[in-house]
Protein backbone atom coordinates (compact mmCIF):
# COMPACT_ATOMS: atom_id res chain seq x y z
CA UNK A 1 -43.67 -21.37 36.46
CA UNK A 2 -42.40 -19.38 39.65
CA UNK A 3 -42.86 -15.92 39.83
CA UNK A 4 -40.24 -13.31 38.48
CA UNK A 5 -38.66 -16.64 36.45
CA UNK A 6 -38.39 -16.73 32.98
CA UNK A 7 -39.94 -19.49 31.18
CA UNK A 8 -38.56 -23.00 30.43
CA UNK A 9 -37.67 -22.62 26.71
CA UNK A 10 -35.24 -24.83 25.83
CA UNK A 11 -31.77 -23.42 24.87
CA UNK A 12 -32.03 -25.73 21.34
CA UNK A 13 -34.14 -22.90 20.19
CA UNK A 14 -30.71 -21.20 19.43
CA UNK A 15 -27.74 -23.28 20.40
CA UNK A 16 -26.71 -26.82 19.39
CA UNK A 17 -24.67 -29.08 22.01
CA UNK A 18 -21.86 -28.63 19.54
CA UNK A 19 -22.07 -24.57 20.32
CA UNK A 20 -21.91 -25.58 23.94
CA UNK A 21 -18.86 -27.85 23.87
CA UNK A 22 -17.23 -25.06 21.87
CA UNK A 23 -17.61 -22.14 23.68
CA UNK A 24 -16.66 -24.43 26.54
CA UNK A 25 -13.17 -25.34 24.64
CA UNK A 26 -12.98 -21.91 24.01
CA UNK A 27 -13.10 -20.51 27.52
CA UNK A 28 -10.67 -22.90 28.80
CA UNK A 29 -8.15 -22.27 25.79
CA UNK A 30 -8.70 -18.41 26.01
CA UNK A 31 -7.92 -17.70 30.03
CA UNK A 32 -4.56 -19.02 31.96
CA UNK A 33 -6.45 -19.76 35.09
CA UNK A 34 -7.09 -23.25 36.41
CA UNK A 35 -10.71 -24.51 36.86
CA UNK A 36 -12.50 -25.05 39.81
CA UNK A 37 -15.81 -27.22 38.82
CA UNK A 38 -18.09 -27.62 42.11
CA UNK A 39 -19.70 -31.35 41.85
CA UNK A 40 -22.80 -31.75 43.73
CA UNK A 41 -23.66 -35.23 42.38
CA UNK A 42 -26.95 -33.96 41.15
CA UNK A 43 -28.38 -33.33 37.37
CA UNK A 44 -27.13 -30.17 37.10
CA UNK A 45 -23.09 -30.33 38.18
CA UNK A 46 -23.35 -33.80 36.34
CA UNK A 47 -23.97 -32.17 33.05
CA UNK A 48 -21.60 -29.41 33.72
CA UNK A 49 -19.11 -32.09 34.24
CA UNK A 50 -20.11 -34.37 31.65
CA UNK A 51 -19.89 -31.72 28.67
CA UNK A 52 -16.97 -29.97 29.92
CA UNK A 53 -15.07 -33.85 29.62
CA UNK A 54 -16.49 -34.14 26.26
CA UNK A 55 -15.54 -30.83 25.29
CA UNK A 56 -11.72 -31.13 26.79
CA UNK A 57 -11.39 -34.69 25.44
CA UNK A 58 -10.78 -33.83 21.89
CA UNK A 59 -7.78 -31.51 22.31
CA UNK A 60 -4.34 -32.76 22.24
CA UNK A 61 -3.09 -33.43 25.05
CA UNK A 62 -0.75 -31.04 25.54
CA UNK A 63 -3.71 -28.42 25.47
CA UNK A 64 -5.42 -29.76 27.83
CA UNK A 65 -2.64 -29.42 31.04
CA UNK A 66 -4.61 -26.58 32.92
CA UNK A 67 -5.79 -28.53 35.70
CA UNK A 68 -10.08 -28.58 36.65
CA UNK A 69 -10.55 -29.31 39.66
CA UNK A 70 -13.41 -31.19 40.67
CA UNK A 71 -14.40 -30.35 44.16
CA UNK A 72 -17.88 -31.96 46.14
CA UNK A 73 -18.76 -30.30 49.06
CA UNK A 74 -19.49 -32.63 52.37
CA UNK A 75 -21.36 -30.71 55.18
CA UNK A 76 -21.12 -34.12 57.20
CA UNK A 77 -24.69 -34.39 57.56
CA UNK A 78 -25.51 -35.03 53.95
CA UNK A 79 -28.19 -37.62 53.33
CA UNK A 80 -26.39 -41.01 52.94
CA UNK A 81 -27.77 -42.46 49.75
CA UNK A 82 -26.29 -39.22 48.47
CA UNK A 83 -23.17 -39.17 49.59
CA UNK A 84 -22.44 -42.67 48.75
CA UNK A 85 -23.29 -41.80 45.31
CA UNK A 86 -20.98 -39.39 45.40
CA UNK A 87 -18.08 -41.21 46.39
CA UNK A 88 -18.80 -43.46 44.13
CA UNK A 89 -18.45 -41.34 41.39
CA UNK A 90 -15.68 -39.32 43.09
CA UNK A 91 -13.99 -42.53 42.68
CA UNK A 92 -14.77 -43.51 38.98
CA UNK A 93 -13.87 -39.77 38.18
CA UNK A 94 -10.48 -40.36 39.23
CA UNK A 95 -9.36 -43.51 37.49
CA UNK A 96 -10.94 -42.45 34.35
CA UNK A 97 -9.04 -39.30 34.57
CA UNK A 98 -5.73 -40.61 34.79
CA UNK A 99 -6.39 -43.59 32.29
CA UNK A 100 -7.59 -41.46 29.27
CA UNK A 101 -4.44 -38.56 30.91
CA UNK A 102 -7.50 -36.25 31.28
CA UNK A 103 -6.81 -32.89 33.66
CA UNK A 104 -9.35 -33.55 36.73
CA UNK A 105 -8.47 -33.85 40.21
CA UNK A 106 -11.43 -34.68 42.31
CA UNK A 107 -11.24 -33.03 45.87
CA UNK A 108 -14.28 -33.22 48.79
CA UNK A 109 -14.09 -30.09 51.05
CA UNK A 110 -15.43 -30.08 54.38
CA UNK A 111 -15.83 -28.06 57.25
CA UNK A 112 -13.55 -27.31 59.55
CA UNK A 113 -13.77 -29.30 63.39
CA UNK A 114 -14.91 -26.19 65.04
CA UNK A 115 -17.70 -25.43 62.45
CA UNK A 116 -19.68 -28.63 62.10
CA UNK A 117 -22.92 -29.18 62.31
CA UNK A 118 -23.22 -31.41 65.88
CA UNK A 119 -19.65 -29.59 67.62
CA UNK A 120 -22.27 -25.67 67.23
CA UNK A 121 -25.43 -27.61 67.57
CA UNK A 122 -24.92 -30.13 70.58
CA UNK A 123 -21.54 -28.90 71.54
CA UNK A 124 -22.52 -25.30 72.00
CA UNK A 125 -26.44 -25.51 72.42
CA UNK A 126 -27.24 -23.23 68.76
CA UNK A 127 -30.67 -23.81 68.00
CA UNK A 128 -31.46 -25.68 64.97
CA UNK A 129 -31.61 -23.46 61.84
CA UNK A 130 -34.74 -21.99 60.48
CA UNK A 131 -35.18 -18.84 58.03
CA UNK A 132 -34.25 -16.19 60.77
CA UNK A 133 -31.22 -17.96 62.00
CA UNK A 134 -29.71 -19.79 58.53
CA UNK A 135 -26.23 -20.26 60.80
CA UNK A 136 -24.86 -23.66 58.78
CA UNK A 137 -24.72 -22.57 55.72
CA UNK A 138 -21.86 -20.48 55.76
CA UNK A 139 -20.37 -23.05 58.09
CA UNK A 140 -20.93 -25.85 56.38
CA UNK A 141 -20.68 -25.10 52.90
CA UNK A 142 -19.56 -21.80 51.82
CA UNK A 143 -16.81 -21.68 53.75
CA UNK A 144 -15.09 -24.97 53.03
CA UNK A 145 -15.60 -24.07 49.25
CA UNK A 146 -13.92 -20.73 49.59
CA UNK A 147 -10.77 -22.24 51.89
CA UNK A 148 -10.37 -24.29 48.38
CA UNK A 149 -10.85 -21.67 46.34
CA UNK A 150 -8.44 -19.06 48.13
CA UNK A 151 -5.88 -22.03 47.96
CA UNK A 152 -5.97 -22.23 44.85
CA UNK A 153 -6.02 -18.60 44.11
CA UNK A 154 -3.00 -17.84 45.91
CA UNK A 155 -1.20 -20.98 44.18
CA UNK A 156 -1.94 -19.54 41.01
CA UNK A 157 -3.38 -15.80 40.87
CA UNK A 158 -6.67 -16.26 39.67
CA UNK A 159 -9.51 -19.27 39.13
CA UNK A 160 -12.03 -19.58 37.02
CA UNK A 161 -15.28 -21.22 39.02
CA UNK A 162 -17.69 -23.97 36.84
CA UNK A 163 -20.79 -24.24 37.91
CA UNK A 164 -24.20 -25.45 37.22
CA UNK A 165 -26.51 -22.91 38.24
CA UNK A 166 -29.24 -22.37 36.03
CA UNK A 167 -31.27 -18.74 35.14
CA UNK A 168 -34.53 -20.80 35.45
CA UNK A 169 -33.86 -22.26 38.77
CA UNK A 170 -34.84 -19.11 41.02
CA UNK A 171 -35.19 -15.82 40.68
CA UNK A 172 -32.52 -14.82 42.64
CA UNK A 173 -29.57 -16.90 41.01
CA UNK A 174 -31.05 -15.35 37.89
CA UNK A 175 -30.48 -11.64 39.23
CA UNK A 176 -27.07 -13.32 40.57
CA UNK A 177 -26.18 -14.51 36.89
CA UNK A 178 -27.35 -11.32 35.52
CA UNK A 179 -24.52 -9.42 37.93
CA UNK A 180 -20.71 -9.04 37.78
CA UNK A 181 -20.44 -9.58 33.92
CA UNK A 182 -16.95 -9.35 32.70
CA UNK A 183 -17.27 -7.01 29.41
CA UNK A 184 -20.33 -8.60 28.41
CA UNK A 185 -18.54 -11.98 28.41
CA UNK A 186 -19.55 -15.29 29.67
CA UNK A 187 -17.66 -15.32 32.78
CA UNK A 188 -18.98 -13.22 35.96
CA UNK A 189 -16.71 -11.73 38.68
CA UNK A 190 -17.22 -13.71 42.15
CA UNK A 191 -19.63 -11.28 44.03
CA UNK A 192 -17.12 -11.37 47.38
CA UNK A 193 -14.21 -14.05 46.32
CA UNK A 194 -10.74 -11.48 44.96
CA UNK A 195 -9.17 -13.49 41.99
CA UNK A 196 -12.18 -15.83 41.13
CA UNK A 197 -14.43 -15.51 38.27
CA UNK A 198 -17.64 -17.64 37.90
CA UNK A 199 -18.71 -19.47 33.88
CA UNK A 200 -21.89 -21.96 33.77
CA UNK A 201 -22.06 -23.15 30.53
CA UNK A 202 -25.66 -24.41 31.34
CA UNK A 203 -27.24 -21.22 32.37
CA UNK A 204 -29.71 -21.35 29.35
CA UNK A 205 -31.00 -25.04 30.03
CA UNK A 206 -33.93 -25.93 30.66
CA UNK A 207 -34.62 -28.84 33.12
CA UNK A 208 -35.90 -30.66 30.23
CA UNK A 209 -32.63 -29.78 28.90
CA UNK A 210 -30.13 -31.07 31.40
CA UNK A 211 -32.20 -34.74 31.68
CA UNK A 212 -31.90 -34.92 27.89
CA UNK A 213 -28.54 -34.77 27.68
CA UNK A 214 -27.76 -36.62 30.51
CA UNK A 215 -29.65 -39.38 29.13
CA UNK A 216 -28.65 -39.38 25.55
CA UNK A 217 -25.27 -39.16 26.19
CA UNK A 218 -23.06 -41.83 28.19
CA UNK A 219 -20.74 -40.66 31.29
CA UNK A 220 -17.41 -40.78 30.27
CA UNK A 221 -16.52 -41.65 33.52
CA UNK A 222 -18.60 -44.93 33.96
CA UNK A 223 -21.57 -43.68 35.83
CA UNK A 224 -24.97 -44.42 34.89
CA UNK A 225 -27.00 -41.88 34.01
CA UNK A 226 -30.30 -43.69 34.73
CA UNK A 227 -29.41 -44.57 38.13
CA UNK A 228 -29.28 -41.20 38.89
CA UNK A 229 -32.88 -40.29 37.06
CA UNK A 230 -33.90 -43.12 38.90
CA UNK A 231 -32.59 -41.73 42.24
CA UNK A 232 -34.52 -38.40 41.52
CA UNK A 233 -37.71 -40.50 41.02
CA UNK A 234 -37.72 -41.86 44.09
CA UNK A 235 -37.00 -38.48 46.01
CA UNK A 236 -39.53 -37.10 43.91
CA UNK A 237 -36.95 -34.16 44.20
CA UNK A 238 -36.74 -30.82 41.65
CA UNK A 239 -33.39 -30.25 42.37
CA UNK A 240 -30.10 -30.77 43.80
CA UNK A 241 -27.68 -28.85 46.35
CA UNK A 242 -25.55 -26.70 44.37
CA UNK A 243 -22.11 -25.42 45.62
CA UNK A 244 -23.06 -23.23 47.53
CA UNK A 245 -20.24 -20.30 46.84
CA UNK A 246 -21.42 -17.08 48.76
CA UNK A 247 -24.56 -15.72 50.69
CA UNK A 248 -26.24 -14.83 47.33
CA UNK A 249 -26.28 -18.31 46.27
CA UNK A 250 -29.05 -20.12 47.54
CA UNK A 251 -28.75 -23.27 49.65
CA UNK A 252 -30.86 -25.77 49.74
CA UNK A 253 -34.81 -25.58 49.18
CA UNK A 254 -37.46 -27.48 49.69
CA UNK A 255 -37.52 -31.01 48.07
CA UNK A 256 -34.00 -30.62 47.54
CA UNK A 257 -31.10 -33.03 48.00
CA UNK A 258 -28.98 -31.91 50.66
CA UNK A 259 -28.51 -32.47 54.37
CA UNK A 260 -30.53 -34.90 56.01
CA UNK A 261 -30.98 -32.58 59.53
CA UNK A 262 -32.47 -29.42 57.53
CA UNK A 263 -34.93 -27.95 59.77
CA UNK A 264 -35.09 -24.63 57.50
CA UNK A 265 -38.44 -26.59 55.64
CA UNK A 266 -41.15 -28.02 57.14
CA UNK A 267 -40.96 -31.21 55.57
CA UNK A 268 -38.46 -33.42 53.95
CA UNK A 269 -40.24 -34.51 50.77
CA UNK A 270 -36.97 -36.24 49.37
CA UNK A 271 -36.47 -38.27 52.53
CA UNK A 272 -40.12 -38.95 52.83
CA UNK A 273 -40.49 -40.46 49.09
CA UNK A 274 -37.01 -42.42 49.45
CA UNK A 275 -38.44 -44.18 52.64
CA UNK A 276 -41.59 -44.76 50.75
CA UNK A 277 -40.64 -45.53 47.27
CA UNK A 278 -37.51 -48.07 48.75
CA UNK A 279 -39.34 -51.71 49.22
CA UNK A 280 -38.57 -51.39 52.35
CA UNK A 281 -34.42 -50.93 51.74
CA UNK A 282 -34.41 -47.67 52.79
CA UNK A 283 -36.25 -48.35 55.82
CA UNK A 284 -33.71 -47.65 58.05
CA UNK A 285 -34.23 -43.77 56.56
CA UNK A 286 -36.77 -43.48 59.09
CA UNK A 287 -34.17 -42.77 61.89
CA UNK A 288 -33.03 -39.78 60.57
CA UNK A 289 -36.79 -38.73 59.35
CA UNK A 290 -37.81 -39.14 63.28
CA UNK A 291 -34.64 -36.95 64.52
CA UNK A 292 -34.93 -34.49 61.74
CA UNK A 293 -38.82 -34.20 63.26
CA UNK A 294 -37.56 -33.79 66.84
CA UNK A 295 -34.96 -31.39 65.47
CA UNK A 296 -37.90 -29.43 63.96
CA UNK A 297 -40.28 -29.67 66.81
CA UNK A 298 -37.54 -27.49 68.90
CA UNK A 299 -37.97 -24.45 66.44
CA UNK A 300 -41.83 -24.45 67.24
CA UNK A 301 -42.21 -21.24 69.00
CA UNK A 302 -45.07 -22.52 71.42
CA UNK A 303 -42.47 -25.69 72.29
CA UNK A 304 -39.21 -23.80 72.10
CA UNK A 305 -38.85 -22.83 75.55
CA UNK A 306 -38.91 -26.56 76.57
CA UNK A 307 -35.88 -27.12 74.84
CA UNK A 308 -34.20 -23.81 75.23
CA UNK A 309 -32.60 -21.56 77.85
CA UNK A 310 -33.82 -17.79 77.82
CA UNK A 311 -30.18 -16.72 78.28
CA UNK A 312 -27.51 -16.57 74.51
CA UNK A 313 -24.17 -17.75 74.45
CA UNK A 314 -22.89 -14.14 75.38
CA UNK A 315 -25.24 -14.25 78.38
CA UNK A 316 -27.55 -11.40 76.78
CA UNK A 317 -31.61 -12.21 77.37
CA UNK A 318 -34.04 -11.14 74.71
CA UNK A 319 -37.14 -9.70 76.00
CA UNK A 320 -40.35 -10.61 73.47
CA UNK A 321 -43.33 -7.64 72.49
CA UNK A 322 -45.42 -9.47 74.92
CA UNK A 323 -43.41 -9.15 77.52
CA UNK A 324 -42.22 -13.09 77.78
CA UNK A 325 -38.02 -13.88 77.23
CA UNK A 326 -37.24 -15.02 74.07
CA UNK A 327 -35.36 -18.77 73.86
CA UNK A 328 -32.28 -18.53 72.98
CA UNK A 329 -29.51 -21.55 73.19
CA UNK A 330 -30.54 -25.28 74.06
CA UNK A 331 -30.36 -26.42 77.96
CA UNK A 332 -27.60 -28.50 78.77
CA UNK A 333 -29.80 -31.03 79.20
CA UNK A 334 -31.39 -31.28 75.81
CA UNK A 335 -28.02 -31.21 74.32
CA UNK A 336 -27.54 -34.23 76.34
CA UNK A 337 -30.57 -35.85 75.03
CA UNK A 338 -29.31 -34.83 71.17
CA UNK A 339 -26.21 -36.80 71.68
CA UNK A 340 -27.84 -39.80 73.41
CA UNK A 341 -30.67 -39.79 70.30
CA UNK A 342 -28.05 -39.64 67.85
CA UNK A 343 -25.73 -42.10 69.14
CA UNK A 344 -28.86 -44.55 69.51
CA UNK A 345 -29.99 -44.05 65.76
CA UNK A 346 -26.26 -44.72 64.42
CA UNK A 347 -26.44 -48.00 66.21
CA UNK A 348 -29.78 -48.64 65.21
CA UNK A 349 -28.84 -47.95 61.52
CA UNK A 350 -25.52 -50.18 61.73
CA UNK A 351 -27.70 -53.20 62.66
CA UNK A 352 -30.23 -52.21 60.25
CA UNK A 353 -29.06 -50.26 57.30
CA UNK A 354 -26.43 -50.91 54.53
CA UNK A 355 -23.70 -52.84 54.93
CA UNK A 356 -20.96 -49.99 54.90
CA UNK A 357 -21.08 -48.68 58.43
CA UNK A 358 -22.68 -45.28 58.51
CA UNK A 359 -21.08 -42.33 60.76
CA UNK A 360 -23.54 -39.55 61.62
CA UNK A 361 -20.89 -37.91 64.66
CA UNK A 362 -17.44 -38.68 64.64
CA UNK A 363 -15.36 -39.34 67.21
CA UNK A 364 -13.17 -36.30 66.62
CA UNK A 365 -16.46 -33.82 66.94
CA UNK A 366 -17.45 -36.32 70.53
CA UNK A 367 -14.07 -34.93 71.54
CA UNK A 368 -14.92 -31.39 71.09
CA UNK A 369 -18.44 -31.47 72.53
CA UNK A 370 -17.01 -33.05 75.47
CA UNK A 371 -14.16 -29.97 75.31
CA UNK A 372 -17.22 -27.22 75.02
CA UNK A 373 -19.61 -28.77 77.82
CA UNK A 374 -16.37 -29.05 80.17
CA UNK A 375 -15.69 -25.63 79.66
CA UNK A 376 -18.07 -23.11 78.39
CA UNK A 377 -21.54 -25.15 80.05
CA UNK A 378 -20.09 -26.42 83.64
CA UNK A 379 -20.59 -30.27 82.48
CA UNK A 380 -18.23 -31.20 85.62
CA UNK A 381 -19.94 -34.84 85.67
CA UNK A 382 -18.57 -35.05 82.59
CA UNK A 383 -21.56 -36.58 80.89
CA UNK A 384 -20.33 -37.50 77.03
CA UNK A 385 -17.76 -40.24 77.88
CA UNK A 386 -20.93 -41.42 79.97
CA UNK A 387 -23.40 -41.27 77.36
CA UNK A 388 -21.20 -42.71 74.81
CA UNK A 389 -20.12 -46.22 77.04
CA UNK A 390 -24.09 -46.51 77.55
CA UNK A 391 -25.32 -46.19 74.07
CA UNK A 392 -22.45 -47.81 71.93
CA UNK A 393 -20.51 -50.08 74.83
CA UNK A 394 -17.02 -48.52 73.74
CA UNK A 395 -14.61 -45.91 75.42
CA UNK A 396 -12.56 -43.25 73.21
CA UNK A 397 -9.44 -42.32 74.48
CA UNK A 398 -10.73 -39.21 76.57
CA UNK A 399 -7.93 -36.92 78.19
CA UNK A 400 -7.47 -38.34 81.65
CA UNK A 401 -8.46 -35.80 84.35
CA UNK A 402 -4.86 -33.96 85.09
CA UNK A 403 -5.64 -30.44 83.98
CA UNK A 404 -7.78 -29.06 86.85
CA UNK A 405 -10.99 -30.03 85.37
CA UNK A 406 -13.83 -29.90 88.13
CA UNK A 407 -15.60 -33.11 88.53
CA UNK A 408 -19.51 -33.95 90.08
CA UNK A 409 -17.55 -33.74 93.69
CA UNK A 410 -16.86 -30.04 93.10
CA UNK A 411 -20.17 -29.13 91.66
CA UNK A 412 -21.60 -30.75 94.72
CA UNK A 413 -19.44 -28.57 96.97
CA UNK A 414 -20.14 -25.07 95.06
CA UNK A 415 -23.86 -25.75 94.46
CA UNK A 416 -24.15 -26.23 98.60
CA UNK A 417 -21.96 -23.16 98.87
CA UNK A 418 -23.90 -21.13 96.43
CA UNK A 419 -26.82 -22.24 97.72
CA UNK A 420 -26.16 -20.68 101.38
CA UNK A 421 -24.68 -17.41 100.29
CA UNK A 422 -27.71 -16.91 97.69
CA UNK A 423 -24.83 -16.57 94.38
CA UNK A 424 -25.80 -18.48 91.44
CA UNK A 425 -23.73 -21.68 90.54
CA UNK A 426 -23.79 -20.75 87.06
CA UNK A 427 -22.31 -17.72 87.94
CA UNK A 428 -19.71 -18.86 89.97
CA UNK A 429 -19.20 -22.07 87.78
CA UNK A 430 -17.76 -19.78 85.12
CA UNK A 431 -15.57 -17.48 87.00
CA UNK A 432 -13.66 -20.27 88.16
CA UNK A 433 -13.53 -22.07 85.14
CA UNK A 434 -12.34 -18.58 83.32
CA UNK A 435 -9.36 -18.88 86.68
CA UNK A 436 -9.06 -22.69 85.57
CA UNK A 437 -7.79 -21.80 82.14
CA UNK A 438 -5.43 -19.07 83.14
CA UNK A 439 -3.94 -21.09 85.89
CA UNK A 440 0.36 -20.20 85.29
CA UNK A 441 -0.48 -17.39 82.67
CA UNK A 442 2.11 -14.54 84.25
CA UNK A 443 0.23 -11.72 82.70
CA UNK A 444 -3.11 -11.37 84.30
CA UNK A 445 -4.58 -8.32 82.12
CA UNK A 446 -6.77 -11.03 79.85
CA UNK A 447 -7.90 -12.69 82.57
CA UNK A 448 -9.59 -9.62 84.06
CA UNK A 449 -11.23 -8.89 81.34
CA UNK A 450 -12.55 -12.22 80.86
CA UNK A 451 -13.76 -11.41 84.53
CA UNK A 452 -15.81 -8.71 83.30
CA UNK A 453 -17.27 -10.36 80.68
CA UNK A 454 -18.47 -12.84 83.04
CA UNK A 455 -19.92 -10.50 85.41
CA UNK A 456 -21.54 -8.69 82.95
CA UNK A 457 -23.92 -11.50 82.11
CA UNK A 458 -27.43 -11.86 83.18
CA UNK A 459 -27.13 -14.07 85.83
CA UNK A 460 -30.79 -13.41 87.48
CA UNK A 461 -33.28 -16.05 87.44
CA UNK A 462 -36.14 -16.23 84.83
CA UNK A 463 -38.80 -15.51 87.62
CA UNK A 464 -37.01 -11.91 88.81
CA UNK A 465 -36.53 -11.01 85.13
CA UNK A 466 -40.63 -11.58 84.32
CA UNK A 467 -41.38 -9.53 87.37
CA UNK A 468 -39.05 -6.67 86.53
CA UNK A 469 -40.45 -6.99 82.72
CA UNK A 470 -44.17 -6.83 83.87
CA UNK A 471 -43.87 -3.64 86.03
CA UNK A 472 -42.05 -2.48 83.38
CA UNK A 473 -44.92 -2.79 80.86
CA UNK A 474 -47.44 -1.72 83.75
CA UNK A 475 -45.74 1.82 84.55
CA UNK A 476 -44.63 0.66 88.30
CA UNK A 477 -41.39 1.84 87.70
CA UNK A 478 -41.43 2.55 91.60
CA UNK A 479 -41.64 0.90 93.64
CA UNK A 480 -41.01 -2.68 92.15
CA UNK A 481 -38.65 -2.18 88.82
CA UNK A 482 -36.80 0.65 90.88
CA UNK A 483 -35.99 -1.84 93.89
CA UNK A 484 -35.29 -4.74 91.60
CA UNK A 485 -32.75 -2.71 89.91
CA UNK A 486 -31.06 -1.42 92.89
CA UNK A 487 -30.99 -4.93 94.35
CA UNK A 488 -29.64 -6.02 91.15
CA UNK A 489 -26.64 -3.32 91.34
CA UNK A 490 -25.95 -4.54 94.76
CA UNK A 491 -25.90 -7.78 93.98
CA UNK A 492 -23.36 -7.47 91.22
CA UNK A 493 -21.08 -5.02 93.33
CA UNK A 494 -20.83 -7.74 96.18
CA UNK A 495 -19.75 -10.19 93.25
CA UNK A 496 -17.31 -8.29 92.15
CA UNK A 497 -15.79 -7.40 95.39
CA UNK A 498 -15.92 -11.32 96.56
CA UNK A 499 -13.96 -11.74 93.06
C-alpha cells in the first residue's frame, strides 16, 4: 500500500451493488443538471459507465431524458491500441444508446490546433515534458475537457461531472475527493470550473472491486469485458488515464495508459510489456518505444544542451549556480530532425503495423509547424514541405510563396550582410520578419513595440555571455564584465538607431 493511502477494503463491507445503482438513480432523479461522464476506456470510467447504464435502464423512459454525456478525451498522441479501443467502443456506445432510447451521447474532445502536442513541441522548439515543466497536460487534456464542459454549462446552467476517480488511487485525489463537499452530500463542487459539480459513484472501490464487477457483469453496450482485462495483462499496467479535469487531478503515472510520447517517467512499462507480451503483433510498437527514448534522452541534463538552444522563446537566457546557461528551447535543427523521425516511423508503421492506417502528425499540425518555423524561427529555406516530399513522396497543398515570405536567396544575402557589419542574423532575421507581418498596417504604434521586444532580446553569442558570467563569479567586475557591458549598450544603441 502507498503511503498516506488508505487501505484496499472492499466497499462490500458496507454497500451492495444494488446501494450503488440506487444512489446512482437517485442523484440523477434528484438534480436538473445534465451529466457529463468522462470515458477513458480504462477499468475505472468503464465501470462508472457500465453501472450508471444499468442503473438508468430501469426507469421509464420518460425519466430518463436528462441527457449524459459521454465524453473521451484524445490528446492526439494517445497510444494506438488504446485509442482504437476506444473508438470502438465509442462506436458500440452509440448504437446501443439509440436502440434501447437510452440518454448517452458519446463526444471525443481534443485539443485545439494551436495546443497540440507536435505544433508546441516541433513547431515551437518546447522541450519535452518532465516533472519541472508538465506543459501538455493542461494543453492536451484539461483544457479540451473544460471547452466541453463550459459548453455545456452555458447551454444549460449547471453540470453535474461523473467520474471514476477512486480514494485509493493516490493520495492526492483522495485529499481532492475529501474537498468541495456539497452539504455533506455526494457531489463535490469543481475546484476551479463555475457551474460544475463532480459525483464518482466508485470512490469506495477497491481495485479488486472495479475488476469484479466488470467481469461478472456483461457491457450493455456489447464490449467485452475480458478483452479489456486481457489488454491490462499485457501492459502489465495499474491503471488508466483518467479525465483529467483540473491541475489537482493527476495525469498520467507511471505504468499508466496514456500517451505514447510521455517523457515525464523514465520508462514506459505499458509499452514495453505490449511489445513483449504481443507474438510479435505489436512489433511495430517499437517505433514509438525508440522515439519516446530519443524524446527522453533530450531531457538528460548532461545531453540537453545538444539538443537545445541556451536562449527561451521570449529571448530571456537562464544562467545555472555553476555558472553554465541553462537549455532552454530545441535548435531549429533538432526540430527538423523530430519531424523527419516522425514522418519516417509513420511510414514505417503503415507498411508494418495494422491494417487501419495510423496518423501520428496530421497534415493540418505540418501546416502550422511550417507557419511557426517561417515566422517565429527564420526557416526561409522552408524546410517542412522539403522534409515531407523526402520521407513520404507526397506534396500538401502549401501556400504558394506570394506573401513576402523570405526564401534561402534572402538568408544568403542577410547572413553575408550581417556577417560584414558584425549584427547577428538572428537578430536581424526577426526585425524584418516583425516589418514582414505589418507590411499595409496604417497604424504603426504595434509595430514599434514589437520592435522593442525584439531588441530587447539577448542576442549575444553563447561564448561572450560565459565570459561575462565567469568574471562575474570571479569579482573582475572591472575591467572585463564592466567593458562587456558597455560594449553591449553600444551595441544595442547602434541597432536601434540602424532600425
Amino acid at each position: 500500500m502507498r503511503k498516506g493511502l488508505p487501505s484496499e477494503s472492499s466497499f462490500s463491507e458496507h454497500r451492495s451493488i444494488h446501494d450503488v445503482l440506487q444512489e446512482i438513480r437517485d442523484v440523477y432523479q434528484r438534480y436538473p443538471q445534465p451529466w457529463v461522464l468522462g470515458y477513458s476506456g480504462g477499468k475505472d470510467s468503464t465501470a462508472v459507465l457500465q453501472l450508471v447504464w444499468r442503473a438508468l435502464e430501469v426507469l421509464p423512459e420518460d425519466q430518463r431524458q436528462k441527457p449524459v454525456y459521454v465524453i473521451s478525451s484524445d490528446t492526439l498522441v494517445e497510444a494506438p491500441l488504446l485509442v482504437d479501443h476506444i473508438d470502438r467502443n465509442i462506436a458500440l456506445i452509440e448504437r446501443a444508446a439509440r436502440d434501447a432510447r437510452m440518454p448517452f451521447v458519446p463526444a471525443k474532445v481534443k485539443p485545439v490546433l494551436n495546443d497540440t502536442f507536435w505544433v508546441n513541441l516541433i513547431g515551437r522548439g518546447y522541450p519535452a515534458p518532465s516533472s519541472k515543466f508538465r506543459w501538455c497536460t493542461e494543453r492536451l487534456k484539461i483544457n479540451p475537457a473544460d471547452r466541453f464542459v463550459e459548453e455545456k454549462v452555458a447551454e444549460h446552467t449547471e453540470v453535474i461531472m461523473i467520474l471514476g476517480v477512486r480514494k485509493t488511487e493516490s493520495a492526492t485525489r483522495m485529499q481532492l475527493l475529501n474537498s468541495y463537499m456539497v452539504n455533506d452530500h455526494v457531489l463535490r463542487r469543481h475546484s476551479s470550473l463555475h457551474g460544475a459539480y463532480l459525483y464518482s459513484p466508485i470512490v469506495d472501490f477497491s481495485t479488486d472491486d472495479v475488476w469484479s464487477y466488470l467481469l461478472q457483469n456483461a457491457s450493455p453496450w456489447g464490449a467485452d469485458n475480458r478483452q479489456l482485462s486481457a489488454m491490462y495483462r499485457n501492459a502489465t499496467s495499474a491503471g488508466e488515464c483518467p479525465l483529467v479535469v483540473d491541475d489537482s487531478t493527476p495525469s498520467c503515472g507511471q505504468s499508466r495508459f496514456g500517451c505514447w510520447v510521455c517523457t515525464v517517467v523514465e520508462r514506459d512499462r505499458s509499452m514495453d510489456a505490449l511489445i513483449e507480451n504481443g507474438d510479435g503483433d505489436n512489433d511495430w510498437l517499437q517505433h514509438l518505444a525508440d522515439f519516446r527514448t530519443f524524446l527522453r534522452e533530450t531531457t538528460d541534463p548532461a545531453r540537453k544542451h545538444i539538443y537545445r538552444d541556451f536562449r527561451g522563446r521570449n529571448g530571456r537566457v537562464i544562467y545555472l549556480k555553476d555558472g553554465t546557461l541553462g537549455a532552454r528551447t530545441y535548435r531549429l535543427d533538432t526540430s527538423r530532425e523530430m519531424l523527419r523521425r516522425l514522418l519516417e516511423i509513420q511510414e514505417n508503421i503503415r507498411r508494418e503495423g495494422p491494417p487501419e492506417p495510423i496518423t501520428l502528425v496530421s497534415d493540418e499540425e505540418l501546416h502550422e509547424i511550417r507557419r511557426l518555423w517561417r515566422t517565429e524561427r527564420q526557416d526561409w529555406e522552408d524546410s517542412v514541405p522539403t522534409i515531407v516530399r523526402d520521407v513520404t513522396g507526397r506534396d500538401l497543398a502549401w501556400p504558394t510563396n506570394d506573401d513576402g515570405h523570405f526564401d534561402a536567396d534572402h538568408r544568403a544575402l542577410l547572413e553575408s550582410l550581417c556577417d560584414e557589419h558584425g549584427v547577428p542574423f538572428d537578430l536581424m532575421a526577426r526585425l524584418l520578419e516583425v516589418e514582414r507581418r505589418s507590411s499595409g498596417v496604417t497604424r504603426r504604434a504595434g509595430v514599434v513595440k514589437e520592435l522593442g521586444e525584439v531588441l530587447e532580446r539577448e542576442w549575444r553569442a553563447e561564448e561572450e555571455l560565459l565570459a561575462v558570467s565567469r568574471a562575474r563569479a570571479e569579482g573582475a567586475l572591472y575591467p572585463v564584465a564592466a567593458a562587456a557591458i558597455e560594449e553591449e549598450a553600444a551595441r544595442r544603441d547602434t541597432q536601434k538607431a540602424r532600425a
